[in-house]
C-alpha atoms as a PDB file:
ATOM      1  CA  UNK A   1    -122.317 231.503 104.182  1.00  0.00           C
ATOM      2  CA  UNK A   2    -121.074 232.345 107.326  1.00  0.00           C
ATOM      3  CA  UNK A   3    -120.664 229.187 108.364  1.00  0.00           C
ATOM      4  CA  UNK A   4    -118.508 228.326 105.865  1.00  0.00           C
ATOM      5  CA  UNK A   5    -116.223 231.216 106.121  1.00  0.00           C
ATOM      6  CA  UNK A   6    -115.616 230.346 110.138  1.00  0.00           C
ATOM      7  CA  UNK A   7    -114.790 226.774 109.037  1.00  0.00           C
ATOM      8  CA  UNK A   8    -112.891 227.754 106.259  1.00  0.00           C
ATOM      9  CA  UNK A   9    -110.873 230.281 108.896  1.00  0.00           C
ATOM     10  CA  UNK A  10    -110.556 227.332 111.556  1.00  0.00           C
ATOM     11  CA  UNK A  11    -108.843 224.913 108.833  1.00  0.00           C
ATOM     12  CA  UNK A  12    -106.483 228.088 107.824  1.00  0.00           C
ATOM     13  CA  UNK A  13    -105.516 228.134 111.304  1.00  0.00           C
ATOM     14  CA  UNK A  14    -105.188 224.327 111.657  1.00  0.00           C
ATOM     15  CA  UNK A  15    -102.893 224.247 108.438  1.00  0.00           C
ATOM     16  CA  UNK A  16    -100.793 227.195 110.101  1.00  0.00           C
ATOM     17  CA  UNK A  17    -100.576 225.463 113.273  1.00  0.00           C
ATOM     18  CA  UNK A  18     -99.310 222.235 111.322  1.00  0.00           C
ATOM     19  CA  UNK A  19     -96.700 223.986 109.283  1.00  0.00           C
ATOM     20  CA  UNK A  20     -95.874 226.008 113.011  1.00  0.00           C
ATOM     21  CA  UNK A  21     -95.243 222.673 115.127  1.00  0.00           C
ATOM     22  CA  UNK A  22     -93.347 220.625 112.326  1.00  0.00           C
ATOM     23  CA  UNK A  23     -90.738 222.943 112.834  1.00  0.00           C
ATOM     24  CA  UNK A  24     -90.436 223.860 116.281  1.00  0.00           C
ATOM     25  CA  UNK A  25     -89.682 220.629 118.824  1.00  0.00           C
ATOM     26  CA  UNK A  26     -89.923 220.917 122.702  1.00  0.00           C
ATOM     27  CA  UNK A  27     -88.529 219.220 125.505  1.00  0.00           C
ATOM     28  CA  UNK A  28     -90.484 216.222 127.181  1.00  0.00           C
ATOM     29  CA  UNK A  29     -89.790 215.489 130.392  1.00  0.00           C
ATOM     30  CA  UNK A  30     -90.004 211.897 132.234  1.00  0.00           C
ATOM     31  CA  UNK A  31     -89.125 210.356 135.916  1.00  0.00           C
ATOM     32  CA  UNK A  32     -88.661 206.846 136.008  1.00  0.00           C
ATOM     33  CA  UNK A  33     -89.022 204.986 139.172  1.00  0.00           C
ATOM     34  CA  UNK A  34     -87.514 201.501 140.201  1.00  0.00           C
ATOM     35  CA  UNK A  35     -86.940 199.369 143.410  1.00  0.00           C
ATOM     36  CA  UNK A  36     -83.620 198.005 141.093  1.00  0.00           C
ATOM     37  CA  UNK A  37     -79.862 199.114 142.010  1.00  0.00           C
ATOM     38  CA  UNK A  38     -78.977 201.619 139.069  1.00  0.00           C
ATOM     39  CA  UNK A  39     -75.431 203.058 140.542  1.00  0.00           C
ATOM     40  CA  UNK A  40     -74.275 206.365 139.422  1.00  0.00           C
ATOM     41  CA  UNK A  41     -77.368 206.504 136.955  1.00  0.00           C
ATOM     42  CA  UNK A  42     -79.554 207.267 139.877  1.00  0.00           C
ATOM     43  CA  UNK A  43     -81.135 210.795 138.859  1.00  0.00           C
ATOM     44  CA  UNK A  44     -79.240 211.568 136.076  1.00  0.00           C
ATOM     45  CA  UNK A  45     -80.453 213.129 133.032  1.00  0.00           C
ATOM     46  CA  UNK A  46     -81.064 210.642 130.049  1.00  0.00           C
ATOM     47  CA  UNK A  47     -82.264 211.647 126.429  1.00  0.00           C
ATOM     48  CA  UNK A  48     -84.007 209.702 124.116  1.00  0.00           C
ATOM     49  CA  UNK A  49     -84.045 210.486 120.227  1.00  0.00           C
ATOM     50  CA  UNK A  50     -86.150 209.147 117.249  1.00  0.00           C
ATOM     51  CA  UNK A  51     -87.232 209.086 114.032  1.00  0.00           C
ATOM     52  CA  UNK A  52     -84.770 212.356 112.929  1.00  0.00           C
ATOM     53  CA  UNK A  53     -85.343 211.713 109.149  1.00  0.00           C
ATOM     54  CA  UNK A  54     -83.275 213.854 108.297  1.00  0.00           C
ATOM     55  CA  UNK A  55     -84.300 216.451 109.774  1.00  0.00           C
ATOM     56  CA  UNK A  56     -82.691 219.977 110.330  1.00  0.00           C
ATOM     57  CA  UNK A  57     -83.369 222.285 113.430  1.00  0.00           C
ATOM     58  CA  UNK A  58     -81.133 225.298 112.141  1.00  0.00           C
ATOM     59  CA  UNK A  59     -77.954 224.830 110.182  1.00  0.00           C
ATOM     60  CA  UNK A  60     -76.624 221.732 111.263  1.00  0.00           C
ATOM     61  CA  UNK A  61     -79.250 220.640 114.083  1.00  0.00           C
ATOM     62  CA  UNK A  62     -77.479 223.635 115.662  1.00  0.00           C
ATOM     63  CA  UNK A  63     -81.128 224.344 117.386  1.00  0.00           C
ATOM     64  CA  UNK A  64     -81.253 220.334 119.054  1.00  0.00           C
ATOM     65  CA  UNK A  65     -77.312 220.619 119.643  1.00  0.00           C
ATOM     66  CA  UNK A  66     -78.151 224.200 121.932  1.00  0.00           C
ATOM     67  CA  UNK A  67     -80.960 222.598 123.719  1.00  0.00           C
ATOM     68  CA  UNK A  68     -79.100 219.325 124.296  1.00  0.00           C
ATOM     69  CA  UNK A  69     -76.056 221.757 125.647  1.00  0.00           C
ATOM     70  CA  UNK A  70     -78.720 223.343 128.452  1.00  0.00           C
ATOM     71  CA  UNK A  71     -79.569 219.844 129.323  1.00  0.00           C
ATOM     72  CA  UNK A  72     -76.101 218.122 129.489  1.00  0.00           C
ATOM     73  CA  UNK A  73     -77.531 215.168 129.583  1.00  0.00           C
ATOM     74  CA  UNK A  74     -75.348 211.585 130.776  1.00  0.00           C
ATOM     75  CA  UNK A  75     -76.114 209.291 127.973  1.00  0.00           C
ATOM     76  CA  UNK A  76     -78.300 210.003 124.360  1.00  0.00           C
ATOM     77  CA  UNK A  77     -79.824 206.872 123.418  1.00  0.00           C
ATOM     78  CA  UNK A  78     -81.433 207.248 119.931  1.00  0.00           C
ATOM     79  CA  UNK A  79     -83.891 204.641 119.039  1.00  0.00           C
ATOM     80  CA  UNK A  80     -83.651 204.304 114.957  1.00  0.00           C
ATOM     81  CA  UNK A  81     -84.769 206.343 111.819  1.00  0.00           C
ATOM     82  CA  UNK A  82     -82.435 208.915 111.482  1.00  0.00           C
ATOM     83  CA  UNK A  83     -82.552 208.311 108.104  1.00  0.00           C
ATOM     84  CA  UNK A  84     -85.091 207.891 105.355  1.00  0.00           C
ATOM     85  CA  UNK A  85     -85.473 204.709 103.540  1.00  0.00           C
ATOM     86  CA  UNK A  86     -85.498 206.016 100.252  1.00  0.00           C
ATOM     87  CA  UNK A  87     -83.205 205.460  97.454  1.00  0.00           C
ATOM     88  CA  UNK A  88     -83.300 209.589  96.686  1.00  0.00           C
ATOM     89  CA  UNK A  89     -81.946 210.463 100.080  1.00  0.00           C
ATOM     90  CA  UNK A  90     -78.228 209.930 101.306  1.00  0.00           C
ATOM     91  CA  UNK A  91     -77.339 209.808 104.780  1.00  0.00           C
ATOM     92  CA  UNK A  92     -74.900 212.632 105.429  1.00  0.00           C
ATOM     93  CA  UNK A  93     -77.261 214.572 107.554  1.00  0.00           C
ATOM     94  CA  UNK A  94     -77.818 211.403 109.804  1.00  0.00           C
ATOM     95  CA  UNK A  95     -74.092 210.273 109.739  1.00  0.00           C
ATOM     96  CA  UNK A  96     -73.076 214.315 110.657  1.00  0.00           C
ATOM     97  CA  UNK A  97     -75.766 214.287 113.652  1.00  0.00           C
ATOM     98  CA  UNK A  98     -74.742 211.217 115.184  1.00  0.00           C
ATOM     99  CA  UNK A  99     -71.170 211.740 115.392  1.00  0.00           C
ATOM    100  CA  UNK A 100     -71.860 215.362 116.346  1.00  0.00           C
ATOM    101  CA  UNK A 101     -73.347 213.927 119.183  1.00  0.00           C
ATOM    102  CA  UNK A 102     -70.478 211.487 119.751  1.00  0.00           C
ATOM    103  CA  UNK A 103     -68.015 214.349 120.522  1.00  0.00           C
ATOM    104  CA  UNK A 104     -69.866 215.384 124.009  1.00  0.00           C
ATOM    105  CA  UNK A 105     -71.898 212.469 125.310  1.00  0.00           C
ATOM    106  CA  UNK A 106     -72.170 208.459 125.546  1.00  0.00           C
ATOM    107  CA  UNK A 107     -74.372 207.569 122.459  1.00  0.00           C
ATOM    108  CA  UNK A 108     -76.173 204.008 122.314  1.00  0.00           C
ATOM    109  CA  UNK A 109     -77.976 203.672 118.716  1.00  0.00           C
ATOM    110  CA  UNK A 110     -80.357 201.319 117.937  1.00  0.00           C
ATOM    111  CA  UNK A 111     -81.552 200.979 114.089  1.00  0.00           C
ATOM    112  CA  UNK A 112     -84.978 201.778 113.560  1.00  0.00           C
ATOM    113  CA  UNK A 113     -87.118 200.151 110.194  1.00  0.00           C
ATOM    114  CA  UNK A 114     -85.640 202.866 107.794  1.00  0.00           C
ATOM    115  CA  UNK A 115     -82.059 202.084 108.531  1.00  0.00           C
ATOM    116  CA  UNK A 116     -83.271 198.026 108.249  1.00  0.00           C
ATOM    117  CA  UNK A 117     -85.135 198.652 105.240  1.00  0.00           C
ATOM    118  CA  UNK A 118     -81.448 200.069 103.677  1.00  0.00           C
ATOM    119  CA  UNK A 119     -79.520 196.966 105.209  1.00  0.00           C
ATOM    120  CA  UNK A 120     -81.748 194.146 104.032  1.00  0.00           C
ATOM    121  CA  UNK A 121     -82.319 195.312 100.487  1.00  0.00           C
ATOM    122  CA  UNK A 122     -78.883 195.974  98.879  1.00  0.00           C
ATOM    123  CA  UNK A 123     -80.753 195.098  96.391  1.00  0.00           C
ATOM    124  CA  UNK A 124     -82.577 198.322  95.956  1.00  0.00           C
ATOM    125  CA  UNK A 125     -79.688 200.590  98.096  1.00  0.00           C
ATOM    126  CA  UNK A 126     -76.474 199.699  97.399  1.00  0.00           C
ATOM    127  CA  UNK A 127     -74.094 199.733 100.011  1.00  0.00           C
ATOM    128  CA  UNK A 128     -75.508 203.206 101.528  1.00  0.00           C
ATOM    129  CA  UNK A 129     -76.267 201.117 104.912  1.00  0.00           C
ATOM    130  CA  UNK A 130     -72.748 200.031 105.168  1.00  0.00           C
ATOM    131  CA  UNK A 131     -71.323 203.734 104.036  1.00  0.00           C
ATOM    132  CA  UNK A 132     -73.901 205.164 106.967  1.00  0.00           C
ATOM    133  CA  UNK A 133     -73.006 202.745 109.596  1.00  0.00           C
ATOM    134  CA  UNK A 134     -68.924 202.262 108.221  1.00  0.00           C
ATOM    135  CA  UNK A 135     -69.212 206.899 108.808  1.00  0.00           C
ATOM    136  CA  UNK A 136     -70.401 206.489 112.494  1.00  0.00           C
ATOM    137  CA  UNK A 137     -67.656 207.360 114.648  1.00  0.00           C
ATOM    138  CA  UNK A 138     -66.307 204.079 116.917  1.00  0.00           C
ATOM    139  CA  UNK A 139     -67.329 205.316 120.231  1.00  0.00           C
ATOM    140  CA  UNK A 140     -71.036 205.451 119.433  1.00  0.00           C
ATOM    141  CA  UNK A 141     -72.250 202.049 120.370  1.00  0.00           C
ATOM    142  CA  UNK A 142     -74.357 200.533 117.607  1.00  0.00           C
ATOM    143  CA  UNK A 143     -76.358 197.845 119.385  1.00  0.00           C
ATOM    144  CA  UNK A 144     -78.337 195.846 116.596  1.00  0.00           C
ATOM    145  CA  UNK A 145     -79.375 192.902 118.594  1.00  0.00           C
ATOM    146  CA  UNK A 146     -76.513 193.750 120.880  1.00  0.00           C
ATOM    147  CA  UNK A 147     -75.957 194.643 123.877  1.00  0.00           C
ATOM    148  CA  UNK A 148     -73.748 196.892 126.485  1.00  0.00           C
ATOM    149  CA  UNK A 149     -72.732 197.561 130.047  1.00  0.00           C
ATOM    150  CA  UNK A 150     -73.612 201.192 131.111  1.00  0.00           C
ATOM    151  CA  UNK A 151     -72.806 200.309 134.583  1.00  0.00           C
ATOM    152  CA  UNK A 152     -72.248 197.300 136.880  1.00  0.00           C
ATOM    153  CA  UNK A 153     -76.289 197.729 137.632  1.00  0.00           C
ATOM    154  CA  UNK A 154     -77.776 198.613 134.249  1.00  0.00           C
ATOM    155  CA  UNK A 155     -77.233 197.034 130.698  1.00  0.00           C
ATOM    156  CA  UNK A 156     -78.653 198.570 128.145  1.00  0.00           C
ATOM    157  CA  UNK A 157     -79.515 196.488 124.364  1.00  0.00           C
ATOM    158  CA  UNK A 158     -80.733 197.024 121.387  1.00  0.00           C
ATOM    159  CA  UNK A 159     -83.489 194.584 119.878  1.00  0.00           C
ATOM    160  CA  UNK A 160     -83.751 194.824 115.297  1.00  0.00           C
ATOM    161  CA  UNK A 161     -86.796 193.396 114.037  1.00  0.00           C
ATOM    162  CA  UNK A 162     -86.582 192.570 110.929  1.00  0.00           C
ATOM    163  CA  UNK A 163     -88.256 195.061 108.180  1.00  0.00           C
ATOM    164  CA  UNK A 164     -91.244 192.390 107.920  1.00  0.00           C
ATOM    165  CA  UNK A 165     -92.630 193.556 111.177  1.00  0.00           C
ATOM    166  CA  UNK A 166     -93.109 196.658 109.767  1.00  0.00           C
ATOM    167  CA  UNK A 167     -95.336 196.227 107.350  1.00  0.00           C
ATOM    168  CA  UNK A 168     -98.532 198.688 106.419  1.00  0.00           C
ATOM    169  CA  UNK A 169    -102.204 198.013 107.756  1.00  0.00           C
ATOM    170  CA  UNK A 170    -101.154 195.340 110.153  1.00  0.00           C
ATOM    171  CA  UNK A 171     -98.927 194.702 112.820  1.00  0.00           C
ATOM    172  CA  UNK A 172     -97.442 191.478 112.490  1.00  0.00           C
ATOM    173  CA  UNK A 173     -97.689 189.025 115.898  1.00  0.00           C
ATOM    174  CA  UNK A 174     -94.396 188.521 117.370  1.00  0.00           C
ATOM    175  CA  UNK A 175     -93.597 185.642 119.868  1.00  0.00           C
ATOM    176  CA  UNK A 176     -91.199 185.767 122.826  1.00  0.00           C
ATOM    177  CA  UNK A 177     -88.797 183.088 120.822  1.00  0.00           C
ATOM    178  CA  UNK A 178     -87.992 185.353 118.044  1.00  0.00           C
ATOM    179  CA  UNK A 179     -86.376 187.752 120.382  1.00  0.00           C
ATOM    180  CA  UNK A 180     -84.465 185.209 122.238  1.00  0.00           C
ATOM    181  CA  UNK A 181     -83.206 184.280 119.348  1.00  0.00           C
ATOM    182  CA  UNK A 182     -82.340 187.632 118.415  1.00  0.00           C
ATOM    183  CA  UNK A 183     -80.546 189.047 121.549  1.00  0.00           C
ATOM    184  CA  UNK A 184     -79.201 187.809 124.387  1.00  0.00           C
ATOM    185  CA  UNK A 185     -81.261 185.743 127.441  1.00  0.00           C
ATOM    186  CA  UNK A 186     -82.292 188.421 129.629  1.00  0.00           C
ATOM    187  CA  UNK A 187     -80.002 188.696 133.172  1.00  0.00           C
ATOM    188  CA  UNK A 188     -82.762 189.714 135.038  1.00  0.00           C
ATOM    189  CA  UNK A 189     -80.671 190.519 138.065  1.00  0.00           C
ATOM    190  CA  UNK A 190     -79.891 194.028 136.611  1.00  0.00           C
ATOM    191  CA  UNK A 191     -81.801 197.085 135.397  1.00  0.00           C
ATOM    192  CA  UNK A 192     -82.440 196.101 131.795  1.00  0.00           C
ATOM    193  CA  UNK A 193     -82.905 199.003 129.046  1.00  0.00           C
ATOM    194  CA  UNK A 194     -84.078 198.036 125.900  1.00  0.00           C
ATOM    195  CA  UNK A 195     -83.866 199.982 122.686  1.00  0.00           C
ATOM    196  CA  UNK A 196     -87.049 198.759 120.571  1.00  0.00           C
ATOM    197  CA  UNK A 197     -88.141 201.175 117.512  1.00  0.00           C
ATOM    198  CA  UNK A 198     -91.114 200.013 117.196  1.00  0.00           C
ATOM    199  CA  UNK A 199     -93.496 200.200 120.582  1.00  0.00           C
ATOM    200  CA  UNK A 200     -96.578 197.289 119.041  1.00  0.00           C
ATOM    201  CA  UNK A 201     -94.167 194.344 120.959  1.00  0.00           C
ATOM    202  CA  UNK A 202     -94.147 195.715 124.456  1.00  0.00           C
ATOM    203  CA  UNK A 203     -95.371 193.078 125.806  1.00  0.00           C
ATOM    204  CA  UNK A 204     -92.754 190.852 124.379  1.00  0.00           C
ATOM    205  CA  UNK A 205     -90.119 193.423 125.483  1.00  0.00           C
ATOM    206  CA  UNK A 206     -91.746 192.988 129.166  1.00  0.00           C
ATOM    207  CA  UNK A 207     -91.834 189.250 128.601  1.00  0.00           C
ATOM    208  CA  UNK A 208     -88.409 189.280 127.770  1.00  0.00           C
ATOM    209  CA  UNK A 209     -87.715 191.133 130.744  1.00  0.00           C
ATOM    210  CA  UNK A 210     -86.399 194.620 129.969  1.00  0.00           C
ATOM    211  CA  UNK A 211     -87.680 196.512 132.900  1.00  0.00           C
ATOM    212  CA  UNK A 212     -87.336 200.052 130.301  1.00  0.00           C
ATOM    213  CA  UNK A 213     -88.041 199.856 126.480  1.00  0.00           C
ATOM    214  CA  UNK A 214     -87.437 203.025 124.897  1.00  0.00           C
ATOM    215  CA  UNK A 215     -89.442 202.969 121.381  1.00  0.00           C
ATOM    216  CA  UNK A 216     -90.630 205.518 118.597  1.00  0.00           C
ATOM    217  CA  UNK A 217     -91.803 204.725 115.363  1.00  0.00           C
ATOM    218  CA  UNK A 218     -95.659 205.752 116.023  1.00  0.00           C
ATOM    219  CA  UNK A 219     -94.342 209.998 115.476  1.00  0.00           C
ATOM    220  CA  UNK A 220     -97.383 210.583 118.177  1.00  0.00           C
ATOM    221  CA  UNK A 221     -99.939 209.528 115.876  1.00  0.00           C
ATOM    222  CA  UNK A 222     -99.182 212.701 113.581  1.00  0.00           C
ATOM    223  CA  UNK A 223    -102.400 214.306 114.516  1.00  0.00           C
ATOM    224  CA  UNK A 224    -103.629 214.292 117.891  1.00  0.00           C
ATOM    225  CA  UNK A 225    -107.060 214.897 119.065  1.00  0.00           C
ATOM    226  CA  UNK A 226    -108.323 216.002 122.902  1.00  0.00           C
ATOM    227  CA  UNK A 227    -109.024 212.403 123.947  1.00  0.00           C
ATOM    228  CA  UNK A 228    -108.422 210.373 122.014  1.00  0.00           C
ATOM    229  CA  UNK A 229    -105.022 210.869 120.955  1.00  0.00           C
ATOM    230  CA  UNK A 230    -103.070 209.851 117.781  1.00  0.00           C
ATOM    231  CA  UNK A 231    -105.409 209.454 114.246  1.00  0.00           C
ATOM    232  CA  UNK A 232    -103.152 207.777 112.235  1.00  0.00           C
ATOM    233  CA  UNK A 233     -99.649 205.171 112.868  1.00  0.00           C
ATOM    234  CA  UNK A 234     -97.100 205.329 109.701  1.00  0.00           C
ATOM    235  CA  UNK A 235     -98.568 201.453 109.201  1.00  0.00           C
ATOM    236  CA  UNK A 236    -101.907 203.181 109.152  1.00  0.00           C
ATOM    237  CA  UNK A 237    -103.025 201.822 112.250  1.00  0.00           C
ATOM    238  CA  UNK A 238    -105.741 204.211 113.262  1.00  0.00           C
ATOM    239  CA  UNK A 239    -105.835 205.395 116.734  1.00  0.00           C
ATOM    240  CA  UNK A 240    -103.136 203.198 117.867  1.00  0.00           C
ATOM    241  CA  UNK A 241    -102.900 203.019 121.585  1.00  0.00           C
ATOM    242  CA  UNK A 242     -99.335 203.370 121.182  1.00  0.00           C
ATOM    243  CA  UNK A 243     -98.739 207.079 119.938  1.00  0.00           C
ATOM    244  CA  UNK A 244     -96.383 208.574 122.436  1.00  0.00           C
ATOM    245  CA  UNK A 245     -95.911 208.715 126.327  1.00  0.00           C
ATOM    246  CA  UNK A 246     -95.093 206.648 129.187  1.00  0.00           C
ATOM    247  CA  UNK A 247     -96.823 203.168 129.590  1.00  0.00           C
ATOM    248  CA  UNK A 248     -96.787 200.625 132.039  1.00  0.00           C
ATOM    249  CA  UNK A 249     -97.171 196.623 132.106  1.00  0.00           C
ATOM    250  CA  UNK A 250     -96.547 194.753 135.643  1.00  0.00           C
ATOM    251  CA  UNK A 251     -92.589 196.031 136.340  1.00  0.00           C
ATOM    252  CA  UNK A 252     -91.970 197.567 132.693  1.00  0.00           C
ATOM    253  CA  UNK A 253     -91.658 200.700 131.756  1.00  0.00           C
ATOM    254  CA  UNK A 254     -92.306 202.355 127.704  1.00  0.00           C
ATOM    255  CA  UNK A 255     -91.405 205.867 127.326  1.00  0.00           C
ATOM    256  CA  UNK A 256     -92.530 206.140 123.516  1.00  0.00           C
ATOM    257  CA  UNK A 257     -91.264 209.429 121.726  1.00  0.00           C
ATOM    258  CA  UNK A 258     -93.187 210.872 119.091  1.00  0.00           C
ATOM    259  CA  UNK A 259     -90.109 211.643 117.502  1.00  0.00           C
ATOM    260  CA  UNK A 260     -87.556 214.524 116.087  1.00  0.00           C
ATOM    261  CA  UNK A 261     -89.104 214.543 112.531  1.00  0.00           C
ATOM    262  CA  UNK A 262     -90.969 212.946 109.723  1.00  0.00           C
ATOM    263  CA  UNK A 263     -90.972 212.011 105.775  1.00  0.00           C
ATOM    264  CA  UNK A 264     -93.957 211.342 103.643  1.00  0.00           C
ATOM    265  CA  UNK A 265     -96.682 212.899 105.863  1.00  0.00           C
ATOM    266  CA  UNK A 266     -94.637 216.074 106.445  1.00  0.00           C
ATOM    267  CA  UNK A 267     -96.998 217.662 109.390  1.00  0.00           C
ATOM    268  CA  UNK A 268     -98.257 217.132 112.998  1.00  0.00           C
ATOM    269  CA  UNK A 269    -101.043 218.889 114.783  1.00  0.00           C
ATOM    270  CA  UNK A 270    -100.992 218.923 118.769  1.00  0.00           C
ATOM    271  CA  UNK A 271     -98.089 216.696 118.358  1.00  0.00           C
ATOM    272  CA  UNK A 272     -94.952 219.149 118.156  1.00  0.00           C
ATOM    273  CA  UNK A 273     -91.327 217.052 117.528  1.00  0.00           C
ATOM    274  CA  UNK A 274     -89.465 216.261 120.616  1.00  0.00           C
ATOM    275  CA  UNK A 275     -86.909 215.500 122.658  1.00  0.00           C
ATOM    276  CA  UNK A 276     -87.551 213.056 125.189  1.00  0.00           C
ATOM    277  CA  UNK A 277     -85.481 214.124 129.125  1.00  0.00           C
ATOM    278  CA  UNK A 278     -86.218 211.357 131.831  1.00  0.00           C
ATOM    279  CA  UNK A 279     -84.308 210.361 134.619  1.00  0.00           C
ATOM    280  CA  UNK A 280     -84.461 206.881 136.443  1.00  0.00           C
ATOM    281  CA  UNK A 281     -84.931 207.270 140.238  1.00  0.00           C
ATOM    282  CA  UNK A 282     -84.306 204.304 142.515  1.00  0.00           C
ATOM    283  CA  UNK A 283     -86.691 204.224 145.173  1.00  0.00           C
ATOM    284  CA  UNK A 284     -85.457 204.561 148.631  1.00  0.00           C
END
């Protein structure tokens, strides 16, 4: 009996700590190191966003909008899923966020399988892509298999899968010509950022030569366990080795966010919301 009154205690406290971290994010921090010219990027601080869902720190985001103030960071990159892909949610929230955003720093948007889900099935959604992406103010740069000039060093693009390779219970293979065909040829003579949502395909970002890929999609595994990291992906992909972090393949770099918010599993454990802060160092 007394057993089960300390285990039924412990999973009180788990549930508590759940409800406690959905709704509190922290600040990660991140240096990046590379041999490549970056010009006046060198050392600055660079945020990356995900997987917002709608989301609301305070009235307004006012809570991410006072942290994001302390950092003052030099560009926001925000790598897809503001939104939810659901025909019962609009997009206002999203739409209000990102141009929020827009009215202090350089924003580069990417759109993550939510916001594809919307724009391949008007179908099912109506136009509420096109209202979400027509209510983004102009000078956020919405890189869908685009791409854009941060500097004369560094270009920064944005690689859409399409919604298929986001299927449940499997990750569907990708092959290096599906991205060439997608975006650009790689000019490998500059410092390449690439805005992936989804980190499964890093080794056809590092194929393709982006020397960062900043990804999210995984939200950290949801719960996270001393060791062995992230149970569950949101395609069910059980103790993916992509959860959240900073990986490393040859000369690329993944910093994977486990992201703002979340949607139909509405909790995290040892996996609080963030907001990723990293800086890219040249060597000397």
């Amino acid at each position: 009996m007394k057993i089960f009154f300390v285990l039924l205690i412990i999973l009180l406290l788990v549930i508590i700590e759940g409800m406690w971290e959905v709704r509190h994010f922290k600040i990660t921090r991140y240096i990046i190191k590379t041999d490549k010219e970056i010009g006046d990027l060198d050392g600055k601080n660079l945020v990356l966003i995900s997987d917002l869902h709608l989301c609301e720190y305070g009235r307004n985001n006012e809570q991410v909008f006072a942290a994001l103030s302390k950092i003052n960071p030099n560009k926001i990159f925000i790598a897809g899923d503001l939104v939810i892909g659901n025909r019962k949610y609009d997009t206002v929230i999203a739409k209000d966020f990102v141009n929020e955003l827009s009215k202090k720093y350089d924003v580069y948007f990417t759109n993550g399988n939510h916001e594809q889900r919307m724009r391949e099935n008007r179908n099912v959604y109506g136009n509420k892509y096109r209202t979400f992406i027509k209510g983004i103010n102009k000078n956020i740069k919405v890189l869908n298999n685009r791409s854009s000039d941060i500097n004369e060093y560094v270009k920064v693009t944005g690689f859409t899968a399409h919604n298929s390779y986001f299927v449940k219970f499997r990750v569907m293979p990708m092959e290096l010509k599906y991205i060439n065909k997608k975006i650009k040829k790689c000019d490998r003579s500059k410092y390449n950022i690439l805005i992936a949502h989804s980190p499964e395909y890093f080794d056809i970002y590092k194929d393709w030569g982006a020397d960062l890929v900043l990804s999210g999609h995984n939200h950290g595994g949801i719960v996270r366990l001393p060791f062995l990291g992230g149970i569950i992906s949101p395609q069910y992909k059980i103790f993916d080795k992509y959860d959240k972090g900073v990986f490393r393949k040859e000369k690329s770099t993944m910093i994977l966010s486990s992201g703002l918010g979340s949607h139909t599993i509405n909790y995290r454990f040892n996996n609080r919301p963030e907001i990723v802060v990293f800086t890219i160092n040249k060597n000397k």
